[in-house]
Each structure stands twice: as structure tokens, then as C-alpha cells.
Protein backbone atom coordinates (compact mmCIF):
# COMPACT_ATOMS: atom_id res chain seq x y z
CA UNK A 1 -18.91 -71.72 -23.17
CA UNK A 2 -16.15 -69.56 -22.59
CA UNK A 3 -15.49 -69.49 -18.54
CA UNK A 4 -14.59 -65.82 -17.13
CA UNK A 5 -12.59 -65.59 -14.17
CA UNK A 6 -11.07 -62.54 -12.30
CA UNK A 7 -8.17 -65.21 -10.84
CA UNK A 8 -5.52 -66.21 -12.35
CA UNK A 9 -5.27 -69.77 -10.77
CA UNK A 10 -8.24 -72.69 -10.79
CA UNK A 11 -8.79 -73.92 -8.34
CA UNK A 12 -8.82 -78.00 -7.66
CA UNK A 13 -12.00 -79.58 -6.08
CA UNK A 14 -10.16 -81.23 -3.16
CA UNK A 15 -8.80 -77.81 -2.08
CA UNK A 16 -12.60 -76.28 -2.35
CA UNK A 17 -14.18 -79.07 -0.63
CA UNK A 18 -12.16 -78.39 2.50
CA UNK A 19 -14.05 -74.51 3.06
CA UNK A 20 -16.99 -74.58 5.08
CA UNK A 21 -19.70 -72.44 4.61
CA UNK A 22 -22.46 -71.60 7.29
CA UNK A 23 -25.13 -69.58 7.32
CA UNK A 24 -24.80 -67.14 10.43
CA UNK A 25 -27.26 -64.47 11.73
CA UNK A 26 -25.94 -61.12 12.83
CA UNK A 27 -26.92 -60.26 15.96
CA UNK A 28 -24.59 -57.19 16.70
CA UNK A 29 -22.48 -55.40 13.83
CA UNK A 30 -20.45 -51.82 15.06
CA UNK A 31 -17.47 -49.94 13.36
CA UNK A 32 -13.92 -50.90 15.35
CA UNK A 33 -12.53 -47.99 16.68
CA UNK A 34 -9.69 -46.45 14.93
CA UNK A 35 -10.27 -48.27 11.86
CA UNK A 36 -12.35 -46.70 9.18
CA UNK A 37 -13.11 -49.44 7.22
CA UNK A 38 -13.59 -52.50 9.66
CA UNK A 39 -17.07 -53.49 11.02
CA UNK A 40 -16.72 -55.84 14.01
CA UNK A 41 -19.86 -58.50 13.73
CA UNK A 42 -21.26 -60.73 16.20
CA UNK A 43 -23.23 -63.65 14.77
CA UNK A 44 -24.80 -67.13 15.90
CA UNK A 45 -23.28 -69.48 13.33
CA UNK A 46 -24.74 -72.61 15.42
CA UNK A 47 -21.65 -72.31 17.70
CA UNK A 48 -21.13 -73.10 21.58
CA UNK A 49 -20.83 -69.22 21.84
CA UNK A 50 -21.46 -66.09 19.57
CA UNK A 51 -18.78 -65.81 16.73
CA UNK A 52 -16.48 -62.25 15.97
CA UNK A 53 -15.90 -61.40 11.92
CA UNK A 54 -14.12 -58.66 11.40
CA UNK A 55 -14.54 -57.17 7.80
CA UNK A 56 -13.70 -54.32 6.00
CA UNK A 57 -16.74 -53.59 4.48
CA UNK A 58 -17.63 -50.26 6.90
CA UNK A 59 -17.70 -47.53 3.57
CA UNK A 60 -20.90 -49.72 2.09
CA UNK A 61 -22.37 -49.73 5.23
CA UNK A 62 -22.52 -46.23 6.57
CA UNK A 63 -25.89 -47.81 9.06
CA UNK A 64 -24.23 -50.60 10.11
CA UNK A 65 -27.09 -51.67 12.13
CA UNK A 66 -29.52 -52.13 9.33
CA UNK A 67 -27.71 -55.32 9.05
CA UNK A 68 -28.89 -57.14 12.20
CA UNK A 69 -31.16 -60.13 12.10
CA UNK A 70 -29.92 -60.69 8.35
CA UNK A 71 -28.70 -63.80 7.63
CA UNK A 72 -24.72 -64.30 6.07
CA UNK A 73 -23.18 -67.08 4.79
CA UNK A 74 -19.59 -66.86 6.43
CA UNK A 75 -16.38 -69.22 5.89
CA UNK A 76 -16.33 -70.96 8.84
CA UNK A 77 -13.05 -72.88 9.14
CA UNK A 78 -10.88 -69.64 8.23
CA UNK A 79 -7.75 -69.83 10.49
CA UNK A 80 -8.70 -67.13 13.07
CA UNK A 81 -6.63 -63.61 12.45
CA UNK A 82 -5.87 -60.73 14.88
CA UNK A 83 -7.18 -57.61 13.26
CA UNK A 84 -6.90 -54.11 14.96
CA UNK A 85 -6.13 -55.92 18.65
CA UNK A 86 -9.14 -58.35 17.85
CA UNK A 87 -9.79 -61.76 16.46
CA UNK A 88 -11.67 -62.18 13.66
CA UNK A 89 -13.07 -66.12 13.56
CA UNK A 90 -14.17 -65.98 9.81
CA UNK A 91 -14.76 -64.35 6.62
CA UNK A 92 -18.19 -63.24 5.23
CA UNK A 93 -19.41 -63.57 2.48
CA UNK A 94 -20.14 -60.69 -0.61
CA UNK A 95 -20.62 -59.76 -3.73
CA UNK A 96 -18.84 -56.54 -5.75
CA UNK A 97 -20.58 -55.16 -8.99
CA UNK A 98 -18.99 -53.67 -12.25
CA UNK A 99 -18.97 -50.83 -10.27
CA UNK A 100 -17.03 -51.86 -7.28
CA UNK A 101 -20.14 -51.83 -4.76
CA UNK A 102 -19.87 -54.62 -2.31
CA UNK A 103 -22.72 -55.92 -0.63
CA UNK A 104 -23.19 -59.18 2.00
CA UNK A 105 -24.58 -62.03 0.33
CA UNK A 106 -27.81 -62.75 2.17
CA UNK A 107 -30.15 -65.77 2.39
CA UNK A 108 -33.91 -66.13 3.53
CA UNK A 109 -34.51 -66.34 7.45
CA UNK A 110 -35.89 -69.72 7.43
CA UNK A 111 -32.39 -71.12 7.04
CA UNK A 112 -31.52 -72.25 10.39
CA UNK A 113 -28.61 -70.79 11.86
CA UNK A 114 -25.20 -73.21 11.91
CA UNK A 115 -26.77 -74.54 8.23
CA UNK A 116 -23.87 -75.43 6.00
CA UNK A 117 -23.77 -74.45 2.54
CA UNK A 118 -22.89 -76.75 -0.09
């Protein structure tokens, strides 16, 4: 089988084994003022407290909350980044088609919150 890959680099197993992946539920998702692209989210990934993404998904999702109560699967260990005067504590998850629409990758609601993905 002929593998088909839109990066240039593989990569090694070590290096992949160090991202962890949680599933997180969205409990509060709202455009960041200013910024016409960012969403700001507010999940429960299982954490001590409730966890800020930023992402710039805000152009596929013009009802941004449509999204709460879904469930995510975010990178969890992401080095936090200030985005727009704000920290963002992750990465979610998505997809993009031939077509170039992005959407979150979601998983079923029985999937405990702070569940890591392997």
C-alpha cells in the first residue's frame, strides 16, 4: 500500500508517544474579541479547574454555541501559548475535507471526561 501524507517529515514513534490526548467536554465556547477567527473554549478535560483552548476555527462555526456539551479530543500537554492577551492550554482536535471545511473531531458522550486517547 502506497502511504499518502500531506507532511513532508515522518514522524518517529518515541516523538508521538510523548502527545497526550484527552477527551474534553465544552462547556463554554465564544468568539475573542478583536479576532475574527479565534473561538475561546472552556472545557473539563478531568483537570483541577476548567481548561482555555483558543482556536481559530470561528469561520466554520458561525453558532459557536451549538458546540457545547460536545465532546473534543484536545492535545493536552501542548506548551501553553498567549494568543490575543490570553492563554490557550491546548490544541483541539479536527478534521479538513478536500474542500478545506474543518470540523472538531467529536466522540460519543459516554466517554468520561479527562479519558486519554491512545
Amino acid at each position: 500500500t502506497e502511504l499518502v501524507s500531506i507532511k513532508d517529515k515522518e514522524v518517529k514513534f518515541d516523538d508521538f508517544d510523548k502527545v497526550e490526548l484527552k477527551v474534553a467536554e465544552i462547556i463554554d465556547v465564544q468568539k475573542v474579541q478583536g479576532a475574527d477567527k479565534l473561538l475561546q473554549f472552556r472545557l473539563d478535560a478531568g483537570d483541577s479547574d476548567d481548561r482555555q483552548i483558543l482556536s481559530g476555527i470561528a469561520e466554520y462555526y458561525p453558532e459557536p454555541k451549538d458546540l457545547l456539551g460536545k465532546k473534543v479530543i484536545i492535545v493536552a500537554n501542548l506548551k501553553p501559548r498567549k494568543m490575543r492577551g490570553q492563554v490557550s492550554q491546548g490544541m483541539l482536535l479536527s478534521s479538513e475535507d478536500a474542500n478545506g471545511k474543518v470540523q472538531l473531531v467529536t466522540v460519543p458522550e459516554s466517554i468520561a471526561n479527562g479519558s486519554t486517547v491512545e
